[in-house]
PDB file of N, CA and C in Angstrom:
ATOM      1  N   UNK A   1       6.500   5.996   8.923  1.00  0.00           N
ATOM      2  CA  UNK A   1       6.378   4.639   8.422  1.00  0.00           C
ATOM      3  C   UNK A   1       7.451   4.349   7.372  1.00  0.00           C
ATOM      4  N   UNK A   2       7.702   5.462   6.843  1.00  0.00           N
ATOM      5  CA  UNK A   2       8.476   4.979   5.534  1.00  0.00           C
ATOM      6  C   UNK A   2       9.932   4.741   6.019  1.00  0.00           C
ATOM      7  N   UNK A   3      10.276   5.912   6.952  1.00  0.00           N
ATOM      8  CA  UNK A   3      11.748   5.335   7.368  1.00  0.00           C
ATOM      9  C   UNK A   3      12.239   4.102   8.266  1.00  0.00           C
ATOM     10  N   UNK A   4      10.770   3.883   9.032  1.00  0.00           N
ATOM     11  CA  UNK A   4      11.146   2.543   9.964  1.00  0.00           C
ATOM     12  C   UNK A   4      10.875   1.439   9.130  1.00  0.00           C
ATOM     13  N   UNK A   5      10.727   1.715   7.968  1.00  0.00           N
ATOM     14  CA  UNK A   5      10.061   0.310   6.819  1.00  0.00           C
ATOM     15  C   UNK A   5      11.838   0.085   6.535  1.00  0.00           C
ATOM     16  N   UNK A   6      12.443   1.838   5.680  1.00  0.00           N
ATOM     17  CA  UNK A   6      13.726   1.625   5.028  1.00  0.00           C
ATOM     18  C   UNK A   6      14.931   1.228   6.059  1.00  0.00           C
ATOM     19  N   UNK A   7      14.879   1.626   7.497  1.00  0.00           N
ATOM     20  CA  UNK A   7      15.247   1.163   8.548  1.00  0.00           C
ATOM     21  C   UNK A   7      15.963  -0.210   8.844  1.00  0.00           C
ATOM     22  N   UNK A   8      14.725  -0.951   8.910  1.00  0.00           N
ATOM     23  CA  UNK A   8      14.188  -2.127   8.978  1.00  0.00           C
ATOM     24  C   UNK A   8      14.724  -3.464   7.597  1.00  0.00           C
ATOM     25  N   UNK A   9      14.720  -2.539   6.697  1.00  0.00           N
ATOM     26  CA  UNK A   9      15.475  -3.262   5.448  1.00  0.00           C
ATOM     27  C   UNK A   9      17.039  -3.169   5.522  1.00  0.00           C
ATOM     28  N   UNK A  10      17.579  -1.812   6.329  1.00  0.00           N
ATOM     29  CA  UNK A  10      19.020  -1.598   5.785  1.00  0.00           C
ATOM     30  C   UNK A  10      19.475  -2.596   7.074  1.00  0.00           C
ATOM     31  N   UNK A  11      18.906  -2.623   8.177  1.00  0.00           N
ATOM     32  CA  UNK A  11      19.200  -3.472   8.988  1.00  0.00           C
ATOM     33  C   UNK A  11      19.429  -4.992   8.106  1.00  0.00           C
ATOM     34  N   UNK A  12      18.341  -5.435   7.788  1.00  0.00           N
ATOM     35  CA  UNK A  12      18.507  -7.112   7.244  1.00  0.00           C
ATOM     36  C   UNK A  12      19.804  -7.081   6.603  1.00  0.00           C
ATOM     37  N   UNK A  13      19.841  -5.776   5.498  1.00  0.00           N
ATOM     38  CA  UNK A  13      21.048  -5.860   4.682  1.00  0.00           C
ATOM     39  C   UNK A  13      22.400  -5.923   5.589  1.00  0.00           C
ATOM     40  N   UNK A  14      22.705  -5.258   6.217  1.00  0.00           N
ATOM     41  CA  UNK A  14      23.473  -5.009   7.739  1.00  0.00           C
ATOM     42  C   UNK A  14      24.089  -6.454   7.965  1.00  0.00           C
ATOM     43  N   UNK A  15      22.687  -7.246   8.469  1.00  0.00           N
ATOM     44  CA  UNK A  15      23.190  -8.492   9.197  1.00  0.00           C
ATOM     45  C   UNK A  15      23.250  -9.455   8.313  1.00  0.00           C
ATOM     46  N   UNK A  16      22.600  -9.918   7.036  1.00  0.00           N
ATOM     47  CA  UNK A  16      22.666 -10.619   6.563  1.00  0.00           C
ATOM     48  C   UNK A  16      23.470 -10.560   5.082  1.00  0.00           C
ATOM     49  N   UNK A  17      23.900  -9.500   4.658  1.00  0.00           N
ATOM     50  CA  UNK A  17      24.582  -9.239   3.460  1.00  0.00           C
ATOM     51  C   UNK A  17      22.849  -8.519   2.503  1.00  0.00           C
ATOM     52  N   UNK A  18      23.413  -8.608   1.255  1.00  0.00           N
ATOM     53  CA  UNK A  18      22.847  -7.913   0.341  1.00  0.00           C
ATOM     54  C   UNK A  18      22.461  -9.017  -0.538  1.00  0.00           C
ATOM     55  N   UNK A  19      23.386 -10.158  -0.479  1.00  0.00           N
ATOM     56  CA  UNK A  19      22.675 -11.478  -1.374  1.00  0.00           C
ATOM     57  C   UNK A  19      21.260 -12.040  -0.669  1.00  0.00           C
ATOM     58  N   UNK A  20      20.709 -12.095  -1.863  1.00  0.00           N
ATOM     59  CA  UNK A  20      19.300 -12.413  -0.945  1.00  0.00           C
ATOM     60  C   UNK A  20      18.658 -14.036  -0.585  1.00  0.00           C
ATOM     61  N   UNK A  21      19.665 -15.021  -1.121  1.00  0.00           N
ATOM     62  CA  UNK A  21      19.647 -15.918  -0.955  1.00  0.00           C
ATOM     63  C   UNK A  21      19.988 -16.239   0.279  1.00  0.00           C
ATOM     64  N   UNK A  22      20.977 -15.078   1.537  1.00  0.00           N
ATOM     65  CA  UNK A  22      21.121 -15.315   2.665  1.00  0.00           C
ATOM     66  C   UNK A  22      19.736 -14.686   3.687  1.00  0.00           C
ATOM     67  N   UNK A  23      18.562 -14.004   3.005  1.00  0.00           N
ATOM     68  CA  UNK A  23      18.005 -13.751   3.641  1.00  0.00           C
ATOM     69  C   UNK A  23      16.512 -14.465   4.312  1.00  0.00           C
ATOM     70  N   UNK A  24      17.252 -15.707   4.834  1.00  0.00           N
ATOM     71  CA  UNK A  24      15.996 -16.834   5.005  1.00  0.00           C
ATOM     72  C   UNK A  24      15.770 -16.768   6.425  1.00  0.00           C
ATOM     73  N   UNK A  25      14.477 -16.655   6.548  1.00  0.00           N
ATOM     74  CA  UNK A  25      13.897 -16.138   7.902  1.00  0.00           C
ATOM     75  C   UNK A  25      13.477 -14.923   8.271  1.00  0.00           C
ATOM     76  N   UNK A  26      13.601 -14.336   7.385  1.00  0.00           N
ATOM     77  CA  UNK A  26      13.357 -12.418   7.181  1.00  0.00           C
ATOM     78  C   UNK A  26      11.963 -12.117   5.964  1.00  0.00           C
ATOM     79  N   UNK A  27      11.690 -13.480   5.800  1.00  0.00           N
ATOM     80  CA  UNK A  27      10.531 -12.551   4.895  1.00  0.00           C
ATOM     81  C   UNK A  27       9.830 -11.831   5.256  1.00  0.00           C
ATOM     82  N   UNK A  28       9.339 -11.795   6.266  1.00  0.00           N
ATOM     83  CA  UNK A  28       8.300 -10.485   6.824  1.00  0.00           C
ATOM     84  C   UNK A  28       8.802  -9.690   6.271  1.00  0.00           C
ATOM     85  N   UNK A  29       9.926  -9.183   6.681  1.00  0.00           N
ATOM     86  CA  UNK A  29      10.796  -7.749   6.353  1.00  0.00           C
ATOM     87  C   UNK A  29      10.887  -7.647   4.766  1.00  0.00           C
ATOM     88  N   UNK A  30      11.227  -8.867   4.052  1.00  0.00           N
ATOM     89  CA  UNK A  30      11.538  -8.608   2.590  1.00  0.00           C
ATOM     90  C   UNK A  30       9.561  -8.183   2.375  1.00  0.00           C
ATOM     91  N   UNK A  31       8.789  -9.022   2.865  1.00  0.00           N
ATOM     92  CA  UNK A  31       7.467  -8.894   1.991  1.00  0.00           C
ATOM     93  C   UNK A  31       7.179  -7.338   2.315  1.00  0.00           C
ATOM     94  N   UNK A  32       7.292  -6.828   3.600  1.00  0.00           N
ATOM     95  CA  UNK A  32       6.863  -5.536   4.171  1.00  0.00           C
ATOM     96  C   UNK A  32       7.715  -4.689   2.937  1.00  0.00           C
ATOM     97  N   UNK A  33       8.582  -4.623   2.331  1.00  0.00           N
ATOM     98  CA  UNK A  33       9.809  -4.473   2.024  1.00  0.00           C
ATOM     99  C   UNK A  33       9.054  -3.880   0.603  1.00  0.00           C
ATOM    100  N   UNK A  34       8.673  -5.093   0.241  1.00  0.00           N
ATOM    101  CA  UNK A  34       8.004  -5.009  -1.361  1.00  0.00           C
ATOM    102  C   UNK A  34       6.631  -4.532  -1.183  1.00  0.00           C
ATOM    103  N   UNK A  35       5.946  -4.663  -0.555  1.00  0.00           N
ATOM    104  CA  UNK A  35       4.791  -3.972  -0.636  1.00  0.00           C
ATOM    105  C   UNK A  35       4.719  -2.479  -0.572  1.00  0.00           C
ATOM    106  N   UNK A  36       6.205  -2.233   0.309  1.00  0.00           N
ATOM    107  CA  UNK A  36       5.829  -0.357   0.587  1.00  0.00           C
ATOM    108  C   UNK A  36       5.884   0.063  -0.853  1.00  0.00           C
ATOM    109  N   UNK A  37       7.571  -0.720  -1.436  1.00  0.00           N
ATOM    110  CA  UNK A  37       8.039  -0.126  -2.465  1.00  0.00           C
ATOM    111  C   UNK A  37       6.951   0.216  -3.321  1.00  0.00           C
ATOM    112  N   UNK A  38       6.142  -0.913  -3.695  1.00  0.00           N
ATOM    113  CA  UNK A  38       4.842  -0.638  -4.527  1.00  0.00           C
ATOM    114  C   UNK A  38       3.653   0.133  -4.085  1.00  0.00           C
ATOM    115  N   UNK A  39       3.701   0.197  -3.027  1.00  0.00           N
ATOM    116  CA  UNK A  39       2.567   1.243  -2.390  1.00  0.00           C
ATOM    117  C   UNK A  39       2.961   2.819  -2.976  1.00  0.00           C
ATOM    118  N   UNK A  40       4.219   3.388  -2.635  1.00  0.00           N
ATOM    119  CA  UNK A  40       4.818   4.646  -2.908  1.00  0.00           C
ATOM    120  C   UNK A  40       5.494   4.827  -4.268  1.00  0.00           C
ATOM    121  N   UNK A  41       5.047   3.720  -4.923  1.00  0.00           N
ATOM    122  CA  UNK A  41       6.112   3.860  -6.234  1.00  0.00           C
ATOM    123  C   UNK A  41       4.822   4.797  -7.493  1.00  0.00           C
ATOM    124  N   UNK A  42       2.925   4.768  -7.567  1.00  0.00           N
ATOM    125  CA  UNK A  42       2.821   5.241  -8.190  1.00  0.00           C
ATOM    126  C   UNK A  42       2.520   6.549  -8.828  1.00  0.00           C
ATOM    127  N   UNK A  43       3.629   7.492  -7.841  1.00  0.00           N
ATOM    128  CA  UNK A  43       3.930   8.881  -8.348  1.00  0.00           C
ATOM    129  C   UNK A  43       4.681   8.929  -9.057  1.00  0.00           C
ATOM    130  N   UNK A  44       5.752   7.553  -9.415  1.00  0.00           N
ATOM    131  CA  UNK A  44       6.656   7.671 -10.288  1.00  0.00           C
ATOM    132  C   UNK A  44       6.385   7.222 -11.402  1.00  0.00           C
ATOM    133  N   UNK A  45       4.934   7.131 -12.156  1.00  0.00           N
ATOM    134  CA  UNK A  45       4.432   6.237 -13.334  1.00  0.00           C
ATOM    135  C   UNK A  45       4.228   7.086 -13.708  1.00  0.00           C
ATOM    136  N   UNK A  46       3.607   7.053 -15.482  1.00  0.00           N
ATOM    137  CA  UNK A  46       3.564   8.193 -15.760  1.00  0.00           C
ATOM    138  C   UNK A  46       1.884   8.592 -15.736  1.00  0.00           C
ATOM    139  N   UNK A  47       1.579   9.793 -15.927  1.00  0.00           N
ATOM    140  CA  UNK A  47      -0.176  10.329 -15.331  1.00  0.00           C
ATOM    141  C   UNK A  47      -1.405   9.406 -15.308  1.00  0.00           C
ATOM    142  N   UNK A  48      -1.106   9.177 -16.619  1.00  0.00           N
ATOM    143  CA  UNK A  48      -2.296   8.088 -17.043  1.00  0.00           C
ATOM    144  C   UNK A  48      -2.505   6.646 -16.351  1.00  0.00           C
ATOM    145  N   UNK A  49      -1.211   6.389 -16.097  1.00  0.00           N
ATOM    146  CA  UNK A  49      -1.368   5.141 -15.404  1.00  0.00           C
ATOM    147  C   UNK A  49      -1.262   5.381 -13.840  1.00  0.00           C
ATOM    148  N   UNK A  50      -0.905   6.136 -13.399  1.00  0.00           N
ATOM    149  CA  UNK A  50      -0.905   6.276 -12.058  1.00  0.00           C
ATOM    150  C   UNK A  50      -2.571   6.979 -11.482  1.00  0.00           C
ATOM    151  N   UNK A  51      -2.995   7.655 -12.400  1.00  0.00           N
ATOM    152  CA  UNK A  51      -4.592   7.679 -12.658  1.00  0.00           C
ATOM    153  C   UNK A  51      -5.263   6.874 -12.540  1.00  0.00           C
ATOM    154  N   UNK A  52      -5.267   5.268 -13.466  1.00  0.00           N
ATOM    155  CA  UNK A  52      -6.008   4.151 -13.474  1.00  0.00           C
ATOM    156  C   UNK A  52      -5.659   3.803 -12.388  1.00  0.00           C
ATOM    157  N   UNK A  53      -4.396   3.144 -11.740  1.00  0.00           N
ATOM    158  CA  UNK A  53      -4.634   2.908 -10.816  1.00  0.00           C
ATOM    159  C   UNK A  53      -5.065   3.153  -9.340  1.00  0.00           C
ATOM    160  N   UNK A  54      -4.704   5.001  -9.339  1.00  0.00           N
ATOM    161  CA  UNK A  54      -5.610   5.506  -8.158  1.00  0.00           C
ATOM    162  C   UNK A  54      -7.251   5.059  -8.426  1.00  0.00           C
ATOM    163  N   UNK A  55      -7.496   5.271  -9.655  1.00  0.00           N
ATOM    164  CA  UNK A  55      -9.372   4.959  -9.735  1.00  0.00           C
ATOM    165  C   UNK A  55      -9.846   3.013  -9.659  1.00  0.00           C
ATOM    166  N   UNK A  56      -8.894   2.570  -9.867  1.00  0.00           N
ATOM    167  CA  UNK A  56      -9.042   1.159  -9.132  1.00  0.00           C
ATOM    168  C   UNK A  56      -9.016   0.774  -7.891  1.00  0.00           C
ATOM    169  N   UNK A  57      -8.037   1.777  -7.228  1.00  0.00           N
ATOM    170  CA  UNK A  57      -8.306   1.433  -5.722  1.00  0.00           C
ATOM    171  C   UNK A  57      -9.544   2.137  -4.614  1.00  0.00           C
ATOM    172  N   UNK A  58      -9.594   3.796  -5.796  1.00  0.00           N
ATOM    173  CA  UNK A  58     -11.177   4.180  -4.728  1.00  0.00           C
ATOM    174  C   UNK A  58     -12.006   3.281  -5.334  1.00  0.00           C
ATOM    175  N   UNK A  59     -12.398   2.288  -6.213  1.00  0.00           N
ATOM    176  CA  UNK A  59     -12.809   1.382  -6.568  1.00  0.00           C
ATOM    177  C   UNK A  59     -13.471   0.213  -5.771  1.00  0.00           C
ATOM    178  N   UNK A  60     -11.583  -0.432  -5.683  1.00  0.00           N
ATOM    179  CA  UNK A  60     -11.970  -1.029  -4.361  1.00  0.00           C
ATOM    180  C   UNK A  60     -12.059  -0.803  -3.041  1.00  0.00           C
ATOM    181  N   UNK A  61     -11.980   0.649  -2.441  1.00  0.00           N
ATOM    182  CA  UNK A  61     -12.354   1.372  -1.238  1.00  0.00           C
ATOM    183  C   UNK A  61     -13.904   1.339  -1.663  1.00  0.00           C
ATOM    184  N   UNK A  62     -14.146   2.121  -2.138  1.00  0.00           N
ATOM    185  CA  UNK A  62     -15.759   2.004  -2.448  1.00  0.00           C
ATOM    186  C   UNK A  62     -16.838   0.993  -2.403  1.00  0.00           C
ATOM    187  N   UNK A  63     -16.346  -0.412  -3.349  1.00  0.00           N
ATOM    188  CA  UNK A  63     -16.799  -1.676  -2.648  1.00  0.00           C
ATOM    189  C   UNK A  63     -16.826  -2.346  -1.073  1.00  0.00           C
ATOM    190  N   UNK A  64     -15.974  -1.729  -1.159  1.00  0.00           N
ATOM    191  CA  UNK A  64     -15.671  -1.993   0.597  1.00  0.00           C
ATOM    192  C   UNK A  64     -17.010  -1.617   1.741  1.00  0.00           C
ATOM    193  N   UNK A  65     -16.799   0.053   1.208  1.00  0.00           N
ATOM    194  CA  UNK A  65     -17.817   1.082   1.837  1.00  0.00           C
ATOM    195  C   UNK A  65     -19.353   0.520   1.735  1.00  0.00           C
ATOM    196  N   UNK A  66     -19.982  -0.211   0.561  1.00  0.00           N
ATOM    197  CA  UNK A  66     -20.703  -0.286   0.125  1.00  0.00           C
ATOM    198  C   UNK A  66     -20.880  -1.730   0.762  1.00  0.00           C
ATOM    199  N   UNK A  67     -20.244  -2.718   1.098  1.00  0.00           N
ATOM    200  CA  UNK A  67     -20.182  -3.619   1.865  1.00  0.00           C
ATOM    201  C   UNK A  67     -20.525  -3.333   3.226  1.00  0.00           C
ATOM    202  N   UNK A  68     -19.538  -2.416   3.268  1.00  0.00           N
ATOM    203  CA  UNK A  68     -20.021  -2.266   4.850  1.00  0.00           C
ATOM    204  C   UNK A  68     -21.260  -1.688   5.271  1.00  0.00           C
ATOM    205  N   UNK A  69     -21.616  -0.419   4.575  1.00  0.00           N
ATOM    206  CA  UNK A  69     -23.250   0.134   4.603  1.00  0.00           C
ATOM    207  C   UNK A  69     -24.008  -1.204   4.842  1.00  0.00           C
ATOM    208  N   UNK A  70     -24.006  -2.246   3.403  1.00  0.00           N
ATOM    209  CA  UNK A  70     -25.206  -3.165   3.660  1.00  0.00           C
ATOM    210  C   UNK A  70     -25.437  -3.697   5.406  1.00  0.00           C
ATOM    211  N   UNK A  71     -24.026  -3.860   5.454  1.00  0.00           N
ATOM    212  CA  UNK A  71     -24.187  -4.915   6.451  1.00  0.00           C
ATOM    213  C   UNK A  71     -24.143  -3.629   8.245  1.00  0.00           C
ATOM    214  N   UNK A  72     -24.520  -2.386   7.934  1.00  0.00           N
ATOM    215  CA  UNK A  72     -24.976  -1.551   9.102  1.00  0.00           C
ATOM    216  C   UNK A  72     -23.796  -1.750   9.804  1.00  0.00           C
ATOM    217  N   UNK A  73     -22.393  -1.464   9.609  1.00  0.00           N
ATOM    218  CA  UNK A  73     -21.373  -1.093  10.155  1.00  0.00           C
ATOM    219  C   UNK A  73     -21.270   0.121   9.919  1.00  0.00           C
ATOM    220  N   UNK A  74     -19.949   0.619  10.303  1.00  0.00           N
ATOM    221  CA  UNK A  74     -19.410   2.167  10.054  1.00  0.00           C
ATOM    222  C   UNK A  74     -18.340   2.083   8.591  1.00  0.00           C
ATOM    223  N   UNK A  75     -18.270   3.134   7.936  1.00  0.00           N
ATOM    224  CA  UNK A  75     -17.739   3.067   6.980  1.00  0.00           C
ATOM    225  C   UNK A  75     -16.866   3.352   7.292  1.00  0.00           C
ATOM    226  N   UNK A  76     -15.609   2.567   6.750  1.00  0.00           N
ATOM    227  CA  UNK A  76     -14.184   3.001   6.672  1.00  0.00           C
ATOM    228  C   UNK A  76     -13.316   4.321   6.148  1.00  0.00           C
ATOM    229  N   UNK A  77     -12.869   5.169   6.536  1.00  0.00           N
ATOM    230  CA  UNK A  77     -12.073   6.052   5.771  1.00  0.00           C
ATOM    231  C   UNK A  77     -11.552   5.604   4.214  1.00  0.00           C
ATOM    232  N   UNK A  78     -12.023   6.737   3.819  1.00  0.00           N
ATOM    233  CA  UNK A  78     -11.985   7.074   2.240  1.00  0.00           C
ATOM    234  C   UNK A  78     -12.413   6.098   1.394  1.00  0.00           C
ATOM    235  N   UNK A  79     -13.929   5.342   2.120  1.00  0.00           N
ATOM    236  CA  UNK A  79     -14.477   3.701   1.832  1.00  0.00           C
ATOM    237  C   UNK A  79     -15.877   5.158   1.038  1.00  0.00           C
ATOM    238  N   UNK A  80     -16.473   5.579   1.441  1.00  0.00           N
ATOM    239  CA  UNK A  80     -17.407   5.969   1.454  1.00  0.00           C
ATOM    240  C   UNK A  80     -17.806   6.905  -0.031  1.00  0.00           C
ATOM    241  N   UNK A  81     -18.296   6.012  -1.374  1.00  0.00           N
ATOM    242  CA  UNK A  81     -18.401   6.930  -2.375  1.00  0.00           C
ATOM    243  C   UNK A  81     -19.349   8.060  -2.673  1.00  0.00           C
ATOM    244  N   UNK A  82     -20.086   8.479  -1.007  1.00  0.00           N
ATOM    245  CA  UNK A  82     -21.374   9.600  -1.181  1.00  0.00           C
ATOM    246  C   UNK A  82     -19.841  10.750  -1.086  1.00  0.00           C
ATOM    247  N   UNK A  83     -18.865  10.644  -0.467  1.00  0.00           N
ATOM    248  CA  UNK A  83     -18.550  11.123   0.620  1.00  0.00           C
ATOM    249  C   UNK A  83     -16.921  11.751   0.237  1.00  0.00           C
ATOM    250  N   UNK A  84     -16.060  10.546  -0.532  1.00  0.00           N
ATOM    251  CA  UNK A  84     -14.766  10.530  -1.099  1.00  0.00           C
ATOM    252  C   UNK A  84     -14.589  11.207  -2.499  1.00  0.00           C
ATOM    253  N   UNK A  85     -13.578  11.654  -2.399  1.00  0.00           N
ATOM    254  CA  UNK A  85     -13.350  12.013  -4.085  1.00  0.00           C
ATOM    255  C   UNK A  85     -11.774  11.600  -4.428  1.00  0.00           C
ATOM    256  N   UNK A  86     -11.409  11.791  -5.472  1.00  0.00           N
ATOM    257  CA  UNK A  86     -10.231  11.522  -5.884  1.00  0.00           C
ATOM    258  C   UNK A  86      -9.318  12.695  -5.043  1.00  0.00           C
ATOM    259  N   UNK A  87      -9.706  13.671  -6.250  1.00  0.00           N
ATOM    260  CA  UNK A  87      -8.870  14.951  -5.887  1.00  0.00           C
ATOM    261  C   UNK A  87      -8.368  14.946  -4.368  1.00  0.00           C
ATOM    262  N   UNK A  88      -9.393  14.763  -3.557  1.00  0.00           N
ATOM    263  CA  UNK A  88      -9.462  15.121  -1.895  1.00  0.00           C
ATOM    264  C   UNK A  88      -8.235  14.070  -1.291  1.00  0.00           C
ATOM    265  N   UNK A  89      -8.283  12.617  -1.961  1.00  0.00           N
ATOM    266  CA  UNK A  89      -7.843  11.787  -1.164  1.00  0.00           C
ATOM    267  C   UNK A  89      -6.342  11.484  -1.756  1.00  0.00           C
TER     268      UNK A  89
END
């Protein structure tokens, strides 16, 4: 995923230059673009904060899980707080 994401960007850059004011019609790619960056970026924070925010998102995995229980679906991967842990995931 990560290289067909960076792929996928060096291409736009490729065809459209590097100014990003030429890159109209490509947002998919720019938004896909920015979301990875921030998806994979918080190993590079420092402990504490890359901490809070792992425990905000089993957070909101957990709400999720807990949503879904009520409503007698299947729980989603790493949704499930009988079941998930930090460490593990």
């Amino acid at each position: 995923l990560h290289l067909e994401a960076l792929k996928e960007f060096k291409d736009l850059v490729a065809v459209k230059g590097s100014a990003s004011g030429k890159w109209t019609g490509a947002s998919d790619v720019v938004m896909k673009t920015i979301l990875h960056c921030s998806d994979i970026s918080n190993p590079a924070k420092p402990i504490s904060v890359a901490k809070k925010w792992a425990e905000l998102v089993l957070e909101e995995f957990f709400n999720q899980g807990d949503r879904e229980k009520k409503m007698g679906l299947p729980v989603s991967p790493q949704c499930d707080r009988d079941t998930t842990s930090m460490a593990k995931s």
